[in-house]
N, C-alpha and C. Protein backbone atom coordinates (compact mmCIF):
# COMPACT_ATOMS: atom_id res chain seq x y z
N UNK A 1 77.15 79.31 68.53
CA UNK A 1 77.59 78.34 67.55
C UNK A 1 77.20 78.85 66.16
N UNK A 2 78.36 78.70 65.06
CA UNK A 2 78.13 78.92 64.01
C UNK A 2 77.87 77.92 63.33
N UNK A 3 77.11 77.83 62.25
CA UNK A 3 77.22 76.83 60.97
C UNK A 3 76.97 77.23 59.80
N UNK A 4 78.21 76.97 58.80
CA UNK A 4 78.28 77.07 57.36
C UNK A 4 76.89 76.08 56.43
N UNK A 5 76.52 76.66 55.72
CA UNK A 5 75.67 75.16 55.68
C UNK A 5 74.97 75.55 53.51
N UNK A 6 74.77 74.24 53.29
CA UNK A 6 75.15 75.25 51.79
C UNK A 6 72.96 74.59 51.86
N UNK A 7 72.82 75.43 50.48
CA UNK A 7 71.46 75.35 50.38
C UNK A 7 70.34 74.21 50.41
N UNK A 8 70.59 73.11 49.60
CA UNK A 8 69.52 71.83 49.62
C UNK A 8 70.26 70.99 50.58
N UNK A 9 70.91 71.38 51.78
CA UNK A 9 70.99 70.48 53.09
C UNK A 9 69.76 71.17 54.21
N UNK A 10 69.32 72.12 53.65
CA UNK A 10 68.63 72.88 54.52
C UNK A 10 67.38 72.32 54.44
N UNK A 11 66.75 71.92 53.69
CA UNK A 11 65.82 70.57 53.34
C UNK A 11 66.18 69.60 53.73
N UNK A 12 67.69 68.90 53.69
CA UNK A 12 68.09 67.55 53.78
C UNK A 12 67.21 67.49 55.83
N UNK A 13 68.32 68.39 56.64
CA UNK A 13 68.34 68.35 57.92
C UNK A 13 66.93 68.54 58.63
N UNK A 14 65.96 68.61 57.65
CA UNK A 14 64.25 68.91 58.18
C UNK A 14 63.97 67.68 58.05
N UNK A 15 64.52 66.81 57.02
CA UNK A 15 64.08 65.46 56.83
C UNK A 15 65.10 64.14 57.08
N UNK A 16 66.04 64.47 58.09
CA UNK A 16 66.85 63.69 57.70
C UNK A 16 66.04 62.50 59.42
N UNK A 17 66.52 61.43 59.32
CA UNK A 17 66.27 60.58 60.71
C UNK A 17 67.36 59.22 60.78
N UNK A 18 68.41 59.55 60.37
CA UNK A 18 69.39 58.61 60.64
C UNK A 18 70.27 57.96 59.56
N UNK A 19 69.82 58.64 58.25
CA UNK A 19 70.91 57.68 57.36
C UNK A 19 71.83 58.42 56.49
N UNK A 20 72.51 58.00 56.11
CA UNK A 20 73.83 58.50 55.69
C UNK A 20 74.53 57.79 54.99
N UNK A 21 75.65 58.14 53.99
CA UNK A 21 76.59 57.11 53.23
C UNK A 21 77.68 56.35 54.37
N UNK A 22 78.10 56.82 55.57
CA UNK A 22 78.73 56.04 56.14
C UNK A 22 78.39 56.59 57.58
N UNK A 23 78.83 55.70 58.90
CA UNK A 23 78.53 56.04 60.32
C UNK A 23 79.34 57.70 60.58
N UNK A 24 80.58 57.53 60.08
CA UNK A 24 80.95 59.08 60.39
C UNK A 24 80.10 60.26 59.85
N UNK A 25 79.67 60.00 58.53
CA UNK A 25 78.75 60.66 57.88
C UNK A 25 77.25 61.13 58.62
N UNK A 26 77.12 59.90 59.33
CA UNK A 26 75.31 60.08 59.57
C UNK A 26 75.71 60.95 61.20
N UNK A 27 77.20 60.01 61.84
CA UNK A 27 77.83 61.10 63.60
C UNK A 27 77.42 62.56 63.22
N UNK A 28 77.96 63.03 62.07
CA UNK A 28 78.13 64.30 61.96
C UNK A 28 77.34 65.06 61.90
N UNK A 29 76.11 64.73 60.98
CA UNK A 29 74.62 65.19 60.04
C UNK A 29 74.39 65.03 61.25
N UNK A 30 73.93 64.17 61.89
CA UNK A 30 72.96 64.24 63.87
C UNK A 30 73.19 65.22 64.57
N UNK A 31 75.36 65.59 64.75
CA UNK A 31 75.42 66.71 65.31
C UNK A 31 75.13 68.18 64.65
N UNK A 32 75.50 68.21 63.45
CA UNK A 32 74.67 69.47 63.10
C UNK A 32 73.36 69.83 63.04
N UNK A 33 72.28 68.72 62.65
CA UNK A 33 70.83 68.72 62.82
C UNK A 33 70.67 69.32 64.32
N UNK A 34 71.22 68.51 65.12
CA UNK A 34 70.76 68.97 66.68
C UNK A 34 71.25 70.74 67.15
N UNK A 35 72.62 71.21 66.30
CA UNK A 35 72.83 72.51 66.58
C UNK A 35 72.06 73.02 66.03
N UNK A 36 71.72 72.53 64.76
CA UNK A 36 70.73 73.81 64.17
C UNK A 36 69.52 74.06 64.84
N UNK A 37 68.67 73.45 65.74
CA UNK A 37 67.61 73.51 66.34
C UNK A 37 67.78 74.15 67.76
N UNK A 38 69.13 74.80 67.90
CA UNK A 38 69.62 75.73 69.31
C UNK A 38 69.22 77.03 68.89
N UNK A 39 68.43 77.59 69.69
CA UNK A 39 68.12 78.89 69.51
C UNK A 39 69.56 79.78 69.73
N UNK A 40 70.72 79.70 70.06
CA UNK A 40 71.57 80.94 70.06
C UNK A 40 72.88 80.17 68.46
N UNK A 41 72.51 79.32 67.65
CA UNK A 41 73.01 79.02 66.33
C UNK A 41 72.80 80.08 65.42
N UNK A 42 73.62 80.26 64.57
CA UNK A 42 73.18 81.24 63.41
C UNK A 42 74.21 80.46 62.67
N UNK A 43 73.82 80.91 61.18
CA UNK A 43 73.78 79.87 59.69
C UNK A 43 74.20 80.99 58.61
N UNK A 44 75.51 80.84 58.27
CA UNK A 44 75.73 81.41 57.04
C UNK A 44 75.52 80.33 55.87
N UNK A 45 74.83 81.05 54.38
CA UNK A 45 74.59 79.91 53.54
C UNK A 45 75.99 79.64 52.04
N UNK A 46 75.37 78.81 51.33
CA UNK A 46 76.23 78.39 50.46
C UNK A 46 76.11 77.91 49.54
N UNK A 47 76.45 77.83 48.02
CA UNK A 47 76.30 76.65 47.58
C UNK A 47 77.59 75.57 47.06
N UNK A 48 78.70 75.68 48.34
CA UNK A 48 79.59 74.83 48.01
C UNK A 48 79.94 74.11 49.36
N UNK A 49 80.90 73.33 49.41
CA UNK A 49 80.61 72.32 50.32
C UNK A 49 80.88 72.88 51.90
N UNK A 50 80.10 72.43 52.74
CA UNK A 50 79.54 73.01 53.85
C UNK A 50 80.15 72.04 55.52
N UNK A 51 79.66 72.38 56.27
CA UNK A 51 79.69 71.79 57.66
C UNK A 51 79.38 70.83 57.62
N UNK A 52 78.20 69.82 56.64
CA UNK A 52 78.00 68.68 56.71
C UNK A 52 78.90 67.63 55.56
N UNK A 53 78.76 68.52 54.36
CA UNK A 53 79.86 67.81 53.32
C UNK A 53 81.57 67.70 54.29
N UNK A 54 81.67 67.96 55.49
CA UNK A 54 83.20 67.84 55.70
C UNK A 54 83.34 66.28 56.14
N UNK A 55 82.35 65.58 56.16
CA UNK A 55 81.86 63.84 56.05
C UNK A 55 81.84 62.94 55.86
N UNK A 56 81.57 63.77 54.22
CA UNK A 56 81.38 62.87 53.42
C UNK A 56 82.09 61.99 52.57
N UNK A 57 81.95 61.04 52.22
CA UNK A 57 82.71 60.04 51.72
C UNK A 57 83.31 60.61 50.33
N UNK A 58 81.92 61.18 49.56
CA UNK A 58 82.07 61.40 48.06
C UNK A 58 82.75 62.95 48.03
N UNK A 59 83.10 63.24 48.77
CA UNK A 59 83.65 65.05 48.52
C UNK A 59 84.81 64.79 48.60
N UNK A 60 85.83 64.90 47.50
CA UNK A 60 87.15 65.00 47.10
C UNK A 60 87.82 66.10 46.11
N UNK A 61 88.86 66.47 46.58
CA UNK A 61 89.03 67.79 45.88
C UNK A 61 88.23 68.66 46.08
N UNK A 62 87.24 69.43 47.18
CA UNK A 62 86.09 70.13 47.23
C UNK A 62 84.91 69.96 46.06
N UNK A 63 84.83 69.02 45.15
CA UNK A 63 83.37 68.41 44.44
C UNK A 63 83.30 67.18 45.52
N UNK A 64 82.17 67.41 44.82
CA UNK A 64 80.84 66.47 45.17
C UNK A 64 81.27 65.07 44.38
N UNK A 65 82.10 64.04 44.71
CA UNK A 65 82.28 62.85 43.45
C UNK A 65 83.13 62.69 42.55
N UNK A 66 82.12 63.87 41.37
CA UNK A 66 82.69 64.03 40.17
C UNK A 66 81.92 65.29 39.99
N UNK A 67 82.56 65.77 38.89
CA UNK A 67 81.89 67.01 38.26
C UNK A 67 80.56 67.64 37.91
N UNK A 68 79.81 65.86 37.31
CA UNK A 68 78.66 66.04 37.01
C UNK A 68 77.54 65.99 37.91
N UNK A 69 78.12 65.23 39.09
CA UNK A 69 77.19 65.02 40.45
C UNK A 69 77.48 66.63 41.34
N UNK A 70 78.61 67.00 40.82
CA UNK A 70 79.01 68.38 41.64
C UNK A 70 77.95 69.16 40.86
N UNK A 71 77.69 69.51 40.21
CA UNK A 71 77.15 70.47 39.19
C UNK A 71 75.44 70.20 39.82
N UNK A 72 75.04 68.98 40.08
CA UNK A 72 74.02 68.60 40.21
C UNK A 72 73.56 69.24 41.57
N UNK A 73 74.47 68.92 42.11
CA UNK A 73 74.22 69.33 43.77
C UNK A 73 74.47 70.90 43.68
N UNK A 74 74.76 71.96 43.24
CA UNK A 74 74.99 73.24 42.95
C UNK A 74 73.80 73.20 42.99
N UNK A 75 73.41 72.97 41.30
CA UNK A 75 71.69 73.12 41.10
C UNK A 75 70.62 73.14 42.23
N UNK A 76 70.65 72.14 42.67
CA UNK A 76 69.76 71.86 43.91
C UNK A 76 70.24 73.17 44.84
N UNK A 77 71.44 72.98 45.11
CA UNK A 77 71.78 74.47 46.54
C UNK A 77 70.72 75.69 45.70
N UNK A 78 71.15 76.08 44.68
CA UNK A 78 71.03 77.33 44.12
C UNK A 78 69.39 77.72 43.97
N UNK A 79 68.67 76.28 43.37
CA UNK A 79 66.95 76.43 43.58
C UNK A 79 66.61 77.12 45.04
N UNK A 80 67.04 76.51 46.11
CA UNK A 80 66.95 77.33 47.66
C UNK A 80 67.10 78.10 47.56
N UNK A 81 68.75 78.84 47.67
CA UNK A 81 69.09 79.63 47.72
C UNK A 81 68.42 81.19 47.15
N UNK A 82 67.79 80.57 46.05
CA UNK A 82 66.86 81.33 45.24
C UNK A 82 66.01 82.11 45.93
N UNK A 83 65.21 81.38 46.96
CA UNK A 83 64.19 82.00 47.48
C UNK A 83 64.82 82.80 48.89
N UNK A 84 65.76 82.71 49.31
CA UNK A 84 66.86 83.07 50.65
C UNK A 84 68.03 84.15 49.88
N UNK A 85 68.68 85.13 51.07
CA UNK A 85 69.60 86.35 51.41
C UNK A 85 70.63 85.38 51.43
N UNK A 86 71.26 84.61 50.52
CA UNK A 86 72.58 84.23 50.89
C UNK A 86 73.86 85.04 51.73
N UNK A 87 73.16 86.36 51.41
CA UNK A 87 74.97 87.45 51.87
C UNK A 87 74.86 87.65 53.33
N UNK A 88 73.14 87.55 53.48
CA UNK A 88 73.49 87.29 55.21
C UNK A 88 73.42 86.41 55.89
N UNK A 89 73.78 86.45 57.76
CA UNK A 89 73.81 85.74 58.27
C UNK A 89 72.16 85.39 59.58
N UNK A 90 71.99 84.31 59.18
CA UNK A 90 70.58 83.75 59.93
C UNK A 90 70.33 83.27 61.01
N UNK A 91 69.30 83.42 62.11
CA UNK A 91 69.41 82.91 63.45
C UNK A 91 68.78 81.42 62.97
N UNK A 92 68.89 80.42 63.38
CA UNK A 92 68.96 78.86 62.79
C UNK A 92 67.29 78.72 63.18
N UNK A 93 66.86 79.11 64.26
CA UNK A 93 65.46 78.64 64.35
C UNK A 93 64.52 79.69 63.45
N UNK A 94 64.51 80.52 63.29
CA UNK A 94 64.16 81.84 62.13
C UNK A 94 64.40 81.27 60.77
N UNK A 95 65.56 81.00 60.64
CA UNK A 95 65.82 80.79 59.27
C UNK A 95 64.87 79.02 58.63
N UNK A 96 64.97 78.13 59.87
CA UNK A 96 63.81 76.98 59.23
C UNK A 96 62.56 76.98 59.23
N UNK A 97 62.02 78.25 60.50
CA UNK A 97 60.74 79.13 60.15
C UNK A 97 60.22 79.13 58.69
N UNK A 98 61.57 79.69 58.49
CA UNK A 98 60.85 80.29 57.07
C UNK A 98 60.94 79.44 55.90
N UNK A 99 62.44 78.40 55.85
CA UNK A 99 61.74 76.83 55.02
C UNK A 99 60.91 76.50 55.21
N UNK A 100 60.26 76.49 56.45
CA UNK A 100 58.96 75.64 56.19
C UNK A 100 57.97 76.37 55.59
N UNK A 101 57.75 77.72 55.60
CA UNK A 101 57.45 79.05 54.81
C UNK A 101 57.13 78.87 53.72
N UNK A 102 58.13 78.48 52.84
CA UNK A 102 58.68 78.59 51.45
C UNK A 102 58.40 77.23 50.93
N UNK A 103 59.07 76.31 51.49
CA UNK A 103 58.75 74.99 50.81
C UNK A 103 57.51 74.33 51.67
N UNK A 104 56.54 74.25 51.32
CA UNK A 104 55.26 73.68 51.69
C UNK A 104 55.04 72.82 51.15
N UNK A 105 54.95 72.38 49.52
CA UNK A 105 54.37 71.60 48.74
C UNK A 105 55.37 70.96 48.05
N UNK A 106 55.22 69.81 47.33
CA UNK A 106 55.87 68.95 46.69
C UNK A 106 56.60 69.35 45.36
N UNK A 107 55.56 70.48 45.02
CA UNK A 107 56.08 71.45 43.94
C UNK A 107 56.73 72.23 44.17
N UNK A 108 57.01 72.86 45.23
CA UNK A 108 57.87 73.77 45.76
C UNK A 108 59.27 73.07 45.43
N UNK A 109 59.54 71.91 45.64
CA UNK A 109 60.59 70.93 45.90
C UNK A 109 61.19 70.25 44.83
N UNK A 110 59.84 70.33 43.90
CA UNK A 110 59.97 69.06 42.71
C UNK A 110 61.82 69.72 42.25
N UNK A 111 62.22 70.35 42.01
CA UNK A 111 63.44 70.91 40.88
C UNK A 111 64.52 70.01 42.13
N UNK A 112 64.78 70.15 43.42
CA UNK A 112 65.64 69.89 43.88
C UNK A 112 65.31 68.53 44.59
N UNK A 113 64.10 68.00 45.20
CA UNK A 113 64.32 66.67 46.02
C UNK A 113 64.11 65.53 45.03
N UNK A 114 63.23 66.10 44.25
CA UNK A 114 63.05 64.70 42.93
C UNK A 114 64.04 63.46 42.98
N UNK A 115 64.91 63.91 42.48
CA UNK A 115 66.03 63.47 41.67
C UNK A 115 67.46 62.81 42.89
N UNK A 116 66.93 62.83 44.13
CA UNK A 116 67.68 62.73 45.34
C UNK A 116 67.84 60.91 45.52
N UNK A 117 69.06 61.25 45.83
CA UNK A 117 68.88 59.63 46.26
C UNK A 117 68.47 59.48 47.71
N UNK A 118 68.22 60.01 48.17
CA UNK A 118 67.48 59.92 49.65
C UNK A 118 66.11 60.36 49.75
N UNK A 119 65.50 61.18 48.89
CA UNK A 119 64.37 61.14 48.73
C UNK A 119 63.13 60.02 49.15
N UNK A 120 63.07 58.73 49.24
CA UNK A 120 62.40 57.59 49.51
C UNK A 120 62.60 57.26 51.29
N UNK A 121 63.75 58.17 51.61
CA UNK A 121 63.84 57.95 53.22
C UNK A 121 63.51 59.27 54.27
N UNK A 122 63.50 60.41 53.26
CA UNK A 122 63.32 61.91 53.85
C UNK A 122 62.09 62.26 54.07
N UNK A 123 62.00 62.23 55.27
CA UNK A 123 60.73 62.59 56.47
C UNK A 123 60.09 63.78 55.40
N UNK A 124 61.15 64.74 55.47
CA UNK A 124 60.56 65.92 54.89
C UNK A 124 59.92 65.91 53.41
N UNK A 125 60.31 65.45 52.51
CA UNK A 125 60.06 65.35 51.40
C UNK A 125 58.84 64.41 51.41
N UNK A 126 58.93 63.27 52.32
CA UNK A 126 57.71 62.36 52.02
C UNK A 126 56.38 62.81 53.00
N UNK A 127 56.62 63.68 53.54
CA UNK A 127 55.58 64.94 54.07
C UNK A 127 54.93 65.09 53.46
N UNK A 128 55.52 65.81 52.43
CA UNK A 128 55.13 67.00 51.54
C UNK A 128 54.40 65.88 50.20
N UNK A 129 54.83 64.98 50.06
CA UNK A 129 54.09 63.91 49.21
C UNK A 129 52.43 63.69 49.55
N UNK A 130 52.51 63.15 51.01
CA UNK A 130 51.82 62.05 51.27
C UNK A 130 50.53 63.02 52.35
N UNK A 131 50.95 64.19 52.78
CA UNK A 131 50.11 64.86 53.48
C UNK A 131 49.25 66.34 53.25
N UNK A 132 50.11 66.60 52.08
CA UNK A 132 50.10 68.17 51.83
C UNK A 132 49.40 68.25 50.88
């Protein structure tokens, strides 16, 4: 199994536990969360809309919304991406190895989960708050 998957979902899916902008939205995010944790998955990355944005309510015209929320969500992909080989392709349990690697601390995060509107429900992010 392949999955396209663009950069600050790769955080989202460490922290995600059930919510979503709509039920098709959250069907989908469950089934990709659960592939990505198959050891024979591999993950090409991105920072445009991905395997889980195909979902979503707000992705029209390939943005995110609108322009300015598109631009926003780039940002966030691209902080990841930063620290990751975008040009290659990743075995899925290796590749969240090493998120958890990389993003440890709250500061690690501050540029991209801050500002999230899911932030207040993400396992992962409120980890990294409340334990780390």
């Amino acid at each position: 199994m392949k999955l396209h998957i663009r950069g600050h979902h790769l955080l989202c899916l460490k922290g995600f536990q059930g919510y979503g902008y709509d039920e098709n939205f959250v069907k989908n995010m469950t089934e990709v969360n659960n592939m990505r944790k198959l050891s024979k998955t591999t993950i090409s990355l991105t920072d445009s809309p991905d395997d889980i944005c195909t979902s979503c309510p707000n992705l029209k015209n390939g943005l995110c919304e609108n322009t300015t929320q598109n631009d926003r969500i780039v940002s966030m992909d691209r902080e990841v991406l930063k620290k990751l080989d975008s040009s290659r392709e990743y075995d899925s349990v290796e590749l969240f190895e090493k998120i958890d690697e990389i993003f440890k601390t709250k500061e690690s995060v501050s540029e991209i989960c801050f500002n999230c509107l899911w932030h207040e429900k993400c396992l992962f992010y409120q980890n990294l708050i409340n334990y780390r």
